[in-house]
Protein backbone atom coordinates (compact mmCIF):
# COMPACT_ATOMS: atom_id res chain seq x y z
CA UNK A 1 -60.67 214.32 112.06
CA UNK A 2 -61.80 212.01 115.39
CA UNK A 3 -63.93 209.42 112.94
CA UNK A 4 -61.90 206.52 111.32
CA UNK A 5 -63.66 204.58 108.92
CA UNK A 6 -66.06 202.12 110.48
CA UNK A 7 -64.94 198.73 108.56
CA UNK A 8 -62.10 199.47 110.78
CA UNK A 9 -63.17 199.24 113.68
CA UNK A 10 -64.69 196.83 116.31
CA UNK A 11 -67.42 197.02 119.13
CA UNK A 12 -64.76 194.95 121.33
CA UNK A 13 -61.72 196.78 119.86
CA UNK A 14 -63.31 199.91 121.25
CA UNK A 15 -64.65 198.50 124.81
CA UNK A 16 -61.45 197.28 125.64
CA UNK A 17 -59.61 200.64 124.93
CA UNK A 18 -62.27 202.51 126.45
CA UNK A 19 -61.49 199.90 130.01
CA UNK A 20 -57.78 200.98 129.61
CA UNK A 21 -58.62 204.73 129.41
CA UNK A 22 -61.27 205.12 132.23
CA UNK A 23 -58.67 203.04 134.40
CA UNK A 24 -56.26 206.00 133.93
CA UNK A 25 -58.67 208.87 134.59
CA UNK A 26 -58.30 210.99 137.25
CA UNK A 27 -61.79 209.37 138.69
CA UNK A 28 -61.77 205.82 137.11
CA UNK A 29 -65.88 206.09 138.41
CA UNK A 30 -66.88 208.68 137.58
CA UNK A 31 -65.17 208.44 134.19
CA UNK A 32 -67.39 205.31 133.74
CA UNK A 33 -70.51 206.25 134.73
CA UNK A 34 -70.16 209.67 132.66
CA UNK A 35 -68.70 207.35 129.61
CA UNK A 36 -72.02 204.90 129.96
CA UNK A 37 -74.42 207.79 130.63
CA UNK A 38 -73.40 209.53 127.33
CA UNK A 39 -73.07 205.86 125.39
CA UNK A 40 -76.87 205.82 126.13
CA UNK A 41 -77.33 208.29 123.04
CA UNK A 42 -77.60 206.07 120.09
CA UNK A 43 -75.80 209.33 118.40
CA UNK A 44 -73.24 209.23 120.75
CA UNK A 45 -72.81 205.67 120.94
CA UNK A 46 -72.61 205.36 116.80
CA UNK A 47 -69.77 208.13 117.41
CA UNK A 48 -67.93 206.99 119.74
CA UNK A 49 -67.58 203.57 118.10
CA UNK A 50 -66.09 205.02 115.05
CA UNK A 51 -63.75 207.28 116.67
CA UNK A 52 -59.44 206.74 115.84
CA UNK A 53 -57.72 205.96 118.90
CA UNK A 54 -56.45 209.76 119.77
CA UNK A 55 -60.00 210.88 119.57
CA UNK A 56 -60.95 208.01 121.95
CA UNK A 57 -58.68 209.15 124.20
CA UNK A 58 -58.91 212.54 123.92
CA UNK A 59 -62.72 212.09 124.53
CA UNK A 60 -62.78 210.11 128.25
CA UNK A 61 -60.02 212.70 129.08
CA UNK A 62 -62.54 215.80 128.60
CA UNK A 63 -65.54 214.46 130.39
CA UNK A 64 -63.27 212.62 133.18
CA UNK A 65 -61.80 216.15 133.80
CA UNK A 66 -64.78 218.15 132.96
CA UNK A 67 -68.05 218.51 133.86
CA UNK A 68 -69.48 221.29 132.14
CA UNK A 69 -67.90 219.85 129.02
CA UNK A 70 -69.43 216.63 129.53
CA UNK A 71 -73.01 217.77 129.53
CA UNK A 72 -72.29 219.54 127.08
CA UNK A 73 -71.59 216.20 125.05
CA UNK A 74 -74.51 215.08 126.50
CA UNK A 75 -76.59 218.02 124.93
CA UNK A 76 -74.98 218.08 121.47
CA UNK A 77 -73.55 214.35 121.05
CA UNK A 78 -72.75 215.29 117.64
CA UNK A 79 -69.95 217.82 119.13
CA UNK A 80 -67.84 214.14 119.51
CA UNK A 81 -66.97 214.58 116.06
CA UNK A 82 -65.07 217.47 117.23
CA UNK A 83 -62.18 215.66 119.54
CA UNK A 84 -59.22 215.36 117.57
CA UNK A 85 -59.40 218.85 115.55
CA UNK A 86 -57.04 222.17 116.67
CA UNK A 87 -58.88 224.94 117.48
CA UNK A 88 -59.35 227.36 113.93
CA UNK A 89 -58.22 230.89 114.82
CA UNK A 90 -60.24 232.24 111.40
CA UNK A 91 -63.05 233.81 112.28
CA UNK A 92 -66.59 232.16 110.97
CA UNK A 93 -68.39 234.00 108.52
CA UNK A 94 -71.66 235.69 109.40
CA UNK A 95 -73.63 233.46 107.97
CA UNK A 96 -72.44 230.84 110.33
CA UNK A 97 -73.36 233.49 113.02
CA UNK A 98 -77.29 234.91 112.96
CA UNK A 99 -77.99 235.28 116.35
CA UNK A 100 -76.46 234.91 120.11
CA UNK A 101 -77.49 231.38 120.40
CA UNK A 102 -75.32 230.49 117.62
CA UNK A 103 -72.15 232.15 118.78
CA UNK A 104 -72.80 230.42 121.88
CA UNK A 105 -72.72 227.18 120.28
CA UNK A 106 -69.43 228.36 118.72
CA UNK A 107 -68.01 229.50 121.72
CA UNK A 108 -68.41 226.12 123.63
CA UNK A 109 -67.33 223.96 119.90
CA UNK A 110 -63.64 225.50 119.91
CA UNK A 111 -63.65 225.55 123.43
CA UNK A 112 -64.16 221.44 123.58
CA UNK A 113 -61.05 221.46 120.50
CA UNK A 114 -58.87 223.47 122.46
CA UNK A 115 -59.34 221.61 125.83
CA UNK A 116 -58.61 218.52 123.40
CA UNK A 117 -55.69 220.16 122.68
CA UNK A 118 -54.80 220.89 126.68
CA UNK A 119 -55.43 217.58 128.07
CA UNK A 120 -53.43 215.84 125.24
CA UNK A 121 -50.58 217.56 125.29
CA UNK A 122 -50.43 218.27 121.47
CA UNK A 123 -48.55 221.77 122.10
CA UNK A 124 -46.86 224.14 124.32
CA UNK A 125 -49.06 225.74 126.76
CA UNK A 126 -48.62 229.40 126.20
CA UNK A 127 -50.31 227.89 122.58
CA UNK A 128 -53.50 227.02 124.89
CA UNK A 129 -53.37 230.36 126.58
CA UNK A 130 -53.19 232.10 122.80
CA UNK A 131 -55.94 229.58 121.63
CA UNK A 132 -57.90 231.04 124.72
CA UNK A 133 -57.50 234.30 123.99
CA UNK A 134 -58.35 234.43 120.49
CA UNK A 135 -61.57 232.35 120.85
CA UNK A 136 -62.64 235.48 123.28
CA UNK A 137 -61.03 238.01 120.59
CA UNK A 138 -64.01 236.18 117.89
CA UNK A 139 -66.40 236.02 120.10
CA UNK A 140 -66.52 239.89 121.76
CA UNK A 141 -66.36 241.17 118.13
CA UNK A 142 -69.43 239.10 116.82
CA UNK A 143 -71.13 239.71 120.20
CA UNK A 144 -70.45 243.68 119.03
CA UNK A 145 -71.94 242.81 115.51
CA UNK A 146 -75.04 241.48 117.11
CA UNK A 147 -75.45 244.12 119.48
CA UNK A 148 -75.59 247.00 116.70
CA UNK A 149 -72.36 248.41 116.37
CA UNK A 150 -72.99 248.69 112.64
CA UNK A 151 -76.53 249.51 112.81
CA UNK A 152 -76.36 253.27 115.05
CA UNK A 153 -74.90 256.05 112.91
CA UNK A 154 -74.09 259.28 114.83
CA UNK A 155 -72.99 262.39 112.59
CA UNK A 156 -73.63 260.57 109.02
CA UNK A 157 -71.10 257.60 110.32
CA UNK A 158 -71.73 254.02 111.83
CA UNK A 159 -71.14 253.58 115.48
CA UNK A 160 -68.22 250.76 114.93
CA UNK A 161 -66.00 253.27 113.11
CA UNK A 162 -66.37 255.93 116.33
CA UNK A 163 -65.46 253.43 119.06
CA UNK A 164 -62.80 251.55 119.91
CA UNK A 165 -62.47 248.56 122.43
CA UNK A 166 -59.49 247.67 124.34
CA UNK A 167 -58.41 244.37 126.49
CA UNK A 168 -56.42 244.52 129.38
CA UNK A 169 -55.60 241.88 131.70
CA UNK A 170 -54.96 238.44 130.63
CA UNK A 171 -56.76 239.05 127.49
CA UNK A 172 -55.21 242.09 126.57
CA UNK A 173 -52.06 240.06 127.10
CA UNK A 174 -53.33 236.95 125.18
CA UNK A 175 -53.63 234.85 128.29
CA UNK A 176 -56.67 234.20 129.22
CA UNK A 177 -57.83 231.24 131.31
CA UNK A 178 -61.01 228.81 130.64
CA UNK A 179 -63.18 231.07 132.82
CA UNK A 180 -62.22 234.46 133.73
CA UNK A 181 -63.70 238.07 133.41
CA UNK A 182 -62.90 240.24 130.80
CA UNK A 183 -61.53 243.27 131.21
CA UNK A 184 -62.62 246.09 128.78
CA UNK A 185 -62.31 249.56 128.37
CA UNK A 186 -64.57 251.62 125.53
CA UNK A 187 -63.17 254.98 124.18
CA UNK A 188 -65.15 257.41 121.42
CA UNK A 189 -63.74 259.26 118.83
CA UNK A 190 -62.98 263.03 119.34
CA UNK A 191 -66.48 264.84 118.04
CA UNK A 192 -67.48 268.69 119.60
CA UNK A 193 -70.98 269.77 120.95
CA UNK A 194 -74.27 267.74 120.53
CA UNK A 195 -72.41 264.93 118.16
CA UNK A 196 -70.00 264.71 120.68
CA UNK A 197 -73.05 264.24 123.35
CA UNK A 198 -74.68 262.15 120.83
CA UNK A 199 -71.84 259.89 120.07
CA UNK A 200 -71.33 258.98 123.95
CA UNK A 201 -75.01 257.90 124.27
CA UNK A 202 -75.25 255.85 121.37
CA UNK A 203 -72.17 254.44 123.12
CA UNK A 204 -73.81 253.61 126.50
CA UNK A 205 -76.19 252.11 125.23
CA UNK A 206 -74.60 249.84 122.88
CA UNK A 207 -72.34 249.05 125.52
CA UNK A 208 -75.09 248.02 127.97
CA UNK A 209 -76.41 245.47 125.27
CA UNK A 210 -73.09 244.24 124.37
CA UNK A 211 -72.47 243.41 128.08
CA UNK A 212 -75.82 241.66 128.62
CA UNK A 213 -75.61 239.65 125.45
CA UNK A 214 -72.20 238.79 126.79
CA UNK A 215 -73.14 237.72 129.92
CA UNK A 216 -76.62 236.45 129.29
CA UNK A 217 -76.57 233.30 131.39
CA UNK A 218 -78.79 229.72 129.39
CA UNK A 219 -78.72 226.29 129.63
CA UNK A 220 -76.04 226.25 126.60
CA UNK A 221 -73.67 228.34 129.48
CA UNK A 222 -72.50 231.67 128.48
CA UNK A 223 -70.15 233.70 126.93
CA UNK A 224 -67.78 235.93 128.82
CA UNK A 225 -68.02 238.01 132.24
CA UNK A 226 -67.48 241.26 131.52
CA UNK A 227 -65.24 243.77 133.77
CA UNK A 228 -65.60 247.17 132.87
CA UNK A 229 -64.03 248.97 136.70
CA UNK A 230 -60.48 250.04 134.81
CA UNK A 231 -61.82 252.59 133.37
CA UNK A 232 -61.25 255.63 134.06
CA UNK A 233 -62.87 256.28 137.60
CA UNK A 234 -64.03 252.74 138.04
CA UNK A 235 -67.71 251.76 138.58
CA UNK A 236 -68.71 255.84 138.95
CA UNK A 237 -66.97 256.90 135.75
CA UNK A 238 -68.75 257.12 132.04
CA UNK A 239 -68.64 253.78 130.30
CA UNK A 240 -67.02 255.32 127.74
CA UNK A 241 -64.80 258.54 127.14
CA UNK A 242 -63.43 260.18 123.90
CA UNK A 243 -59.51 260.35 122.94
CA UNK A 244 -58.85 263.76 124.24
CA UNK A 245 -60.69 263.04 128.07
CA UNK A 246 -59.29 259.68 128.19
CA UNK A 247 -55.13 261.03 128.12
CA UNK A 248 -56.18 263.93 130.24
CA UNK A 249 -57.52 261.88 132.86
CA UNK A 250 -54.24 259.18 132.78
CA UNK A 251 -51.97 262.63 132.50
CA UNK A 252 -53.22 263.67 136.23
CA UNK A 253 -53.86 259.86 137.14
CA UNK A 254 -51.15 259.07 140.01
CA UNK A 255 -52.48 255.55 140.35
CA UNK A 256 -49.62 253.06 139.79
CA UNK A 257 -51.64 249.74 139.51
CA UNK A 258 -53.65 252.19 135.83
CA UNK A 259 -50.08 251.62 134.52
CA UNK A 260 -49.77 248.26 135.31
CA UNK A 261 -53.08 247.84 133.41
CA UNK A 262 -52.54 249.93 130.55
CA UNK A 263 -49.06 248.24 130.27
CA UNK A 264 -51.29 245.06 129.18
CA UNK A 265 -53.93 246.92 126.75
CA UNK A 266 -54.26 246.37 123.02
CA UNK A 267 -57.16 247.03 120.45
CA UNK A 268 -59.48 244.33 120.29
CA UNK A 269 -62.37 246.02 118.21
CA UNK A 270 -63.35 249.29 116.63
CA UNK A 271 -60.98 251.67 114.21
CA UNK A 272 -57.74 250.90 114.18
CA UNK A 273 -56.27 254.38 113.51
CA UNK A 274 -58.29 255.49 116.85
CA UNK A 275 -56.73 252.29 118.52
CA UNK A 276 -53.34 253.16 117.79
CA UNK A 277 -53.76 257.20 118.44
CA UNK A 278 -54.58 256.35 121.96
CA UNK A 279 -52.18 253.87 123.05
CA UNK A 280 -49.50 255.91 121.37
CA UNK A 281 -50.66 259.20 124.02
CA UNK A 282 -50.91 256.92 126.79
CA UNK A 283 -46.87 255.42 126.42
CA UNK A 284 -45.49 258.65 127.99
CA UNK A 285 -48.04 257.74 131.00
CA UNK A 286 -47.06 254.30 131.17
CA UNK A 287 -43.10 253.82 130.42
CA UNK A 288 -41.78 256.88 131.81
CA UNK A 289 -38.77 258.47 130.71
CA UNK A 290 -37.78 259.12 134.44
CA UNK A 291 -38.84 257.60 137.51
CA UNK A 292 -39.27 259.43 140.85
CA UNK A 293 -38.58 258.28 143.97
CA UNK A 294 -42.47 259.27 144.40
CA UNK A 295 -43.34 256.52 141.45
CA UNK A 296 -41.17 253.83 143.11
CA UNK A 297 -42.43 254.28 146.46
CA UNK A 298 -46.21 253.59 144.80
CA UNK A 299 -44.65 250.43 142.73
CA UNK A 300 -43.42 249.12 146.55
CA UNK A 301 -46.59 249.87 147.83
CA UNK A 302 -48.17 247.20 145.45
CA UNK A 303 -46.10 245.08 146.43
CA UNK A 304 -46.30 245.36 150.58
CA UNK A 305 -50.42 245.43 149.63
CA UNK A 306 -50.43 241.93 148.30
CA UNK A 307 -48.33 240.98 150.66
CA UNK A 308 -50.53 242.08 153.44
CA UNK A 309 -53.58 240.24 151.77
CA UNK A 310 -52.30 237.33 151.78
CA UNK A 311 -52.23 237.27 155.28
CA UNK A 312 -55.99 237.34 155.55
CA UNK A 313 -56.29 234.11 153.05
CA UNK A 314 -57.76 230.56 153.96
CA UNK A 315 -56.49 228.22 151.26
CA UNK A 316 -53.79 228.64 148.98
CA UNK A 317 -54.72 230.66 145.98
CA UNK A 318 -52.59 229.86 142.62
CA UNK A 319 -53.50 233.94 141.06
CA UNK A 320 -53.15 235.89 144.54
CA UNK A 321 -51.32 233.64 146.82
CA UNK A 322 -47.67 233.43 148.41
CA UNK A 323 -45.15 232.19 145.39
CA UNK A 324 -48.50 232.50 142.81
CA UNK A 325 -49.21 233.59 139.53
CA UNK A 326 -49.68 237.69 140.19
CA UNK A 327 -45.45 237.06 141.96
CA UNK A 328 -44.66 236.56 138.77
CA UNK A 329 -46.58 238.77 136.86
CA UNK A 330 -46.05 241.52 139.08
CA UNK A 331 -42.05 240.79 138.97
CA UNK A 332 -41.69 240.82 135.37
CA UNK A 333 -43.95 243.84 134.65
CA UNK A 334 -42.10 246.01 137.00
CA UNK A 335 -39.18 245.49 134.84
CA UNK A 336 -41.07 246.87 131.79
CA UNK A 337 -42.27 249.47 133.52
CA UNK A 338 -38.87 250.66 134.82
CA UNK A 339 -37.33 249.80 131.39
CA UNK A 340 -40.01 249.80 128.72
CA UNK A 341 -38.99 253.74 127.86
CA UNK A 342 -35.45 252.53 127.41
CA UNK A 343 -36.30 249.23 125.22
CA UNK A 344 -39.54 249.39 122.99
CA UNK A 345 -39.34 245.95 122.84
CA UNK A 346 -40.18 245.49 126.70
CA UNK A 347 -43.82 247.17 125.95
CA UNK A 348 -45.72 244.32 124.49
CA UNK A 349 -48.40 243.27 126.39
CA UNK A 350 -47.69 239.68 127.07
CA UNK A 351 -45.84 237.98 130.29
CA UNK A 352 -44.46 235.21 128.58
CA UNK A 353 -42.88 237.76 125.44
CA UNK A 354 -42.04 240.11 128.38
CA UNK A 355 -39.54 237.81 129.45
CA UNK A 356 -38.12 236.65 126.38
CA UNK A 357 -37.97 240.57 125.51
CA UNK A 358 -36.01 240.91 129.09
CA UNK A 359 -33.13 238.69 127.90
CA UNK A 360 -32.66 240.39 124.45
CA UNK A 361 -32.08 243.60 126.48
CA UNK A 362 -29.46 241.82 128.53
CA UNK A 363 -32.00 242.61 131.61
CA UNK A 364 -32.12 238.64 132.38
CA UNK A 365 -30.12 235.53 132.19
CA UNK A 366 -31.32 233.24 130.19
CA UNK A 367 -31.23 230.37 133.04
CA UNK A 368 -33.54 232.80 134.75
CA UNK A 369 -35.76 233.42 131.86
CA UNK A 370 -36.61 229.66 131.63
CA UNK A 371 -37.10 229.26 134.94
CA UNK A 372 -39.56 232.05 135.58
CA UNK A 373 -41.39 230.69 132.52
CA UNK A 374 -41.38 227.01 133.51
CA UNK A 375 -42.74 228.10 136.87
CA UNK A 376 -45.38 230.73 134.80
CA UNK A 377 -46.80 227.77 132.71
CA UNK A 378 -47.06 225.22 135.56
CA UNK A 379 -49.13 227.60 137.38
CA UNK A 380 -51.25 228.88 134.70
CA UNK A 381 -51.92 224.83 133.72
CA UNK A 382 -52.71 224.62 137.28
CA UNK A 383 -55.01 227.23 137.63
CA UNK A 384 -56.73 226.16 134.37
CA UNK A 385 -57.37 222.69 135.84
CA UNK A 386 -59.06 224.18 138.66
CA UNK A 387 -61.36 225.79 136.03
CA UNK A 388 -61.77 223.70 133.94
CA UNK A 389 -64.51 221.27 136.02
CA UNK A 390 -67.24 223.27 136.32
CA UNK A 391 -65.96 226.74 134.32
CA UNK A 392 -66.18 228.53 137.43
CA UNK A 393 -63.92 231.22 138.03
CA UNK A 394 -61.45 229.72 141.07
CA UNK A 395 -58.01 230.05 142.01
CA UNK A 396 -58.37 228.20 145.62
CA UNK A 397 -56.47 224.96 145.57
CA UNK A 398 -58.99 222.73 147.33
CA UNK A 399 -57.69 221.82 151.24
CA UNK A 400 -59.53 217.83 150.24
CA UNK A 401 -56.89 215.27 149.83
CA UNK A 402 -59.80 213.58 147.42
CA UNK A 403 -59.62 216.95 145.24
CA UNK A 404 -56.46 217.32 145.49
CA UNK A 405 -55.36 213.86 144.14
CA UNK A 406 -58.03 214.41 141.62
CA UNK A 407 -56.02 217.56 140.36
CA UNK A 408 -52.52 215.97 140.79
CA UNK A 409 -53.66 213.09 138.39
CA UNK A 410 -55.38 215.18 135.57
CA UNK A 411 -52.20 216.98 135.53
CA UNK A 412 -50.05 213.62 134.92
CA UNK A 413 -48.92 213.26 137.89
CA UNK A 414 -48.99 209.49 139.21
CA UNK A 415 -46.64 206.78 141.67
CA UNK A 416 -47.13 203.46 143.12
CA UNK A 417 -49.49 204.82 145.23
CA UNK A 418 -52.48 207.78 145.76
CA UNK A 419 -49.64 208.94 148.39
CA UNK A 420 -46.98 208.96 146.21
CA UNK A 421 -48.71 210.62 143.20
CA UNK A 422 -49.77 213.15 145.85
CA UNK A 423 -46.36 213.69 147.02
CA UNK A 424 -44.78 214.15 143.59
CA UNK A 425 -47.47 216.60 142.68
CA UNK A 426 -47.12 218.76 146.35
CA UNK A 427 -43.31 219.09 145.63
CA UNK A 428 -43.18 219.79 142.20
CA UNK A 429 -46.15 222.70 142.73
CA UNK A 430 -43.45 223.92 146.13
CA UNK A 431 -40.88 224.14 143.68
CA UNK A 432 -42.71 226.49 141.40
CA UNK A 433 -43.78 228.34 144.03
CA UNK A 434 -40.17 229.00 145.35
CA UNK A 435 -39.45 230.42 142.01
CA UNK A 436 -42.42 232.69 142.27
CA UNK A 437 -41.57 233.80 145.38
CA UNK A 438 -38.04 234.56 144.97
CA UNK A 439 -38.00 236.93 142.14
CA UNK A 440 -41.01 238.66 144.02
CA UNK A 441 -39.20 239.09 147.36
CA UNK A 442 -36.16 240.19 144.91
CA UNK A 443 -37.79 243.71 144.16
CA UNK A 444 -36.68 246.10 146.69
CA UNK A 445 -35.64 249.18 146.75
CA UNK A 446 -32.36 250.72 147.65
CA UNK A 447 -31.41 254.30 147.67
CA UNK A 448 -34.36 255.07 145.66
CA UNK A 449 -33.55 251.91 143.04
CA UNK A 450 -35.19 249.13 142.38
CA UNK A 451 -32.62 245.86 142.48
């Protein structure tokens, strides 16, 4: 818990810790001026005062890093209490969820304990990224409770035992950042004629509410954007497709980059047994047996694509940019592709298992592994900080020197000097990007092989 017991504590004991801690902040005034606006709340005050050093700590490093969470504080002072506790991956009951407004107030609790749990340090960060991603695995499925899933029976059985939902992307991979869509796809169970009719328009429309109650926008925030173009088809296809039309669609599909987002799918709601049926069709599609010189040629083309974009780019962007996040990313799940028939254990979904899975099947050094991975986490912390402020969904490292500093010290970085903290941060983030960029610039192809 963040509370110690008050007979142990002191209205000087606190002020002068609290001086210590602003002083270190990324924005020493703006960390005080937040601090004393939110001290103005006898609630908050009473809490603060009481709080064990950790908590304390914890507490000017959330609102002197973000602003989002800090109104939030200022909103729900009671959520102080909070600081010091690891996220709880068990779900809450449904009595501790009635309505929308309530899993939005759980959504943005755990969020404040796990950003606790970021800006002090108290794990490894693919932890956060897990933390992340299981917060959004509670939240979609009560969001799907709320919307009805239960409630719409089609041939004598509920809708939520006819429809399965699937997460790609960096929640299908369990690393998702602070603010970032979601990307899901919806497929039906396998019923003929007018039950089959009826069961995709029960679908839709439970869909439509799901997404809207999802992305309902308040003054308490919101709760996920919702991407719904992988499907099959994109934007013009059905929002959801049975079994049967969903493999026959990926057994013409010729569209490399559907592999590279199947190859990061799993079941995040719905029937299990329909979950599983799926995903098992769809592994001949993604980790081929054989690879023609046709399938490499589309893999390279990927590759000379985001290449070519970044050319068009203003600032540097830590996801899409030279010696960023997708270098990586793109690097490692090339190799699972090419491999993942071979080894089963190259097919989970996850970058960061990916790699580990790469050096059990003698596919990687282990020097390499770590560096890859080092490079991985500093970037994903990096893009996460950018997020983090205002829970807007940017990659763009800001050009400011102002913002920049401002990033370089909430990530620990400091020196004798704003130009020297600057400086460490700028080479340290070059390094990283090296990495990135070498391993991408590695895949090439050479008499119809990738090396």
């Amino acid at each position: 818990m963040g509370l110690q017991n008050p007979a142990h504590t002191d209205g000087n004991g606190v002020t002068g810790r609290l001086e210590k801690l602003v002083a270190q902040s990324p924005a020493p005034e703006v960390t005080a001026h937040r601090l004393d606006r939110l001290r103005e709340d006898p609630v908050a005050r009473d809490i603060i005062d009481r709080l064990s050093p950790d908590a304390l700590t914890g507490l000017v490093r959330i609102i002197g890093t973000s602003r989002f969470l800090y109104h939030a504080l200022c909103r729900h002072p009671d959520s102080i209490t909070l600081i010091g506790q690891p996220f709880d991956p068990e779900a809450p009951t449904h009595d501790e969820i009635n309505n929308i407004a309530d899993l939005r107030r759980y959504k943005y609790r755990e969020l404040l304990k796990i950003t606790w749990m970021d800006l002090a340090d108290v794990c490894g960060y693919e932890e956060i990224l897990s933390a992340l991603s299981h917060l959004a695995d509670i939240v979609i499925r009560n969001a799907g409770r709320l919307a009805g899933s239960s409630k719409v029976s089609v041939a004598n059985r509920p809708l939520n035992e006819q429809l399965v939902l699937f997460a790609l992307g960096k929640l299908g991979a369990y690393e998702l950042n602070y603010s970032s869509d979601v990307d899901l796809i919806f497929v039906c169970a396998n019923l003929d004629g007018d039950a089959g009719l009826q069961l995709q328009e029960a679908a839709v429309n439970y869909i439509r509410r799901f997404t809207r109650l999802l992305e309902e926008q308040t003054e308490e925030g919101f709760l996920y954007r919702v991407d719904l173009k992988l499907r099959p088809w994109g934007k013009s296809g059905p929002l959801a497709l049975t079994v049967n039309d969903t493999e026959q669609y990926y057994e013409a599909s010729t569209e490399a980059w559907e592999r590279f987002a199947w190859l990061r799918a799993r079941r995040v709601d719905g029937p299990d047994n329909i979950g599983t049926e799926l995903l098992d069709r769809l592994k001949p599609f993604v980790f081929r047996r054989t690879l023609s010189a046709q399938d490499l040629q589309r893999f390279l083309r990927i590759k000379t694509d985001m290449a070519d974009a970044r050319t068009r780019q203003g600032c540097w962007n830590v996801k899409v940019g030279d010696g960023g996040i997708r270098d990586i990313e793109f690097f490692v799940q090339i190799l699972q592709l090419i491999n993942g028939a071979r080894f089963p254990v190259l097919r989970g979904t996850g970058t960061l298992t990916a790699l580990d899975a790469l050096v059990l099947c003698g596919l990687m050094e282990g020097d390499e592994q770590q560096q890859i991975r080092d490079s991985y986490l500093f970037l994903r912390r990096l893009e996460n900080r950018l997020q983090i402020m205002d829970e807007r969904q940017t990659q763009d490292l800001p050009e400011d020197t102002g913002e920049r500093l401002f990033l370089a010290r909430s990530l620990g970085f400091t020196g004798t000097s704003d130009e020297e903290t600057l400086a460490r941060f700028e080479n340290t983030l070059h390094a990283h990007r090296q990495t990135a960029r070498q391993y991408f610039e590695r895949i090439r192809l050479e008499e119809n092989q990738f090396v």
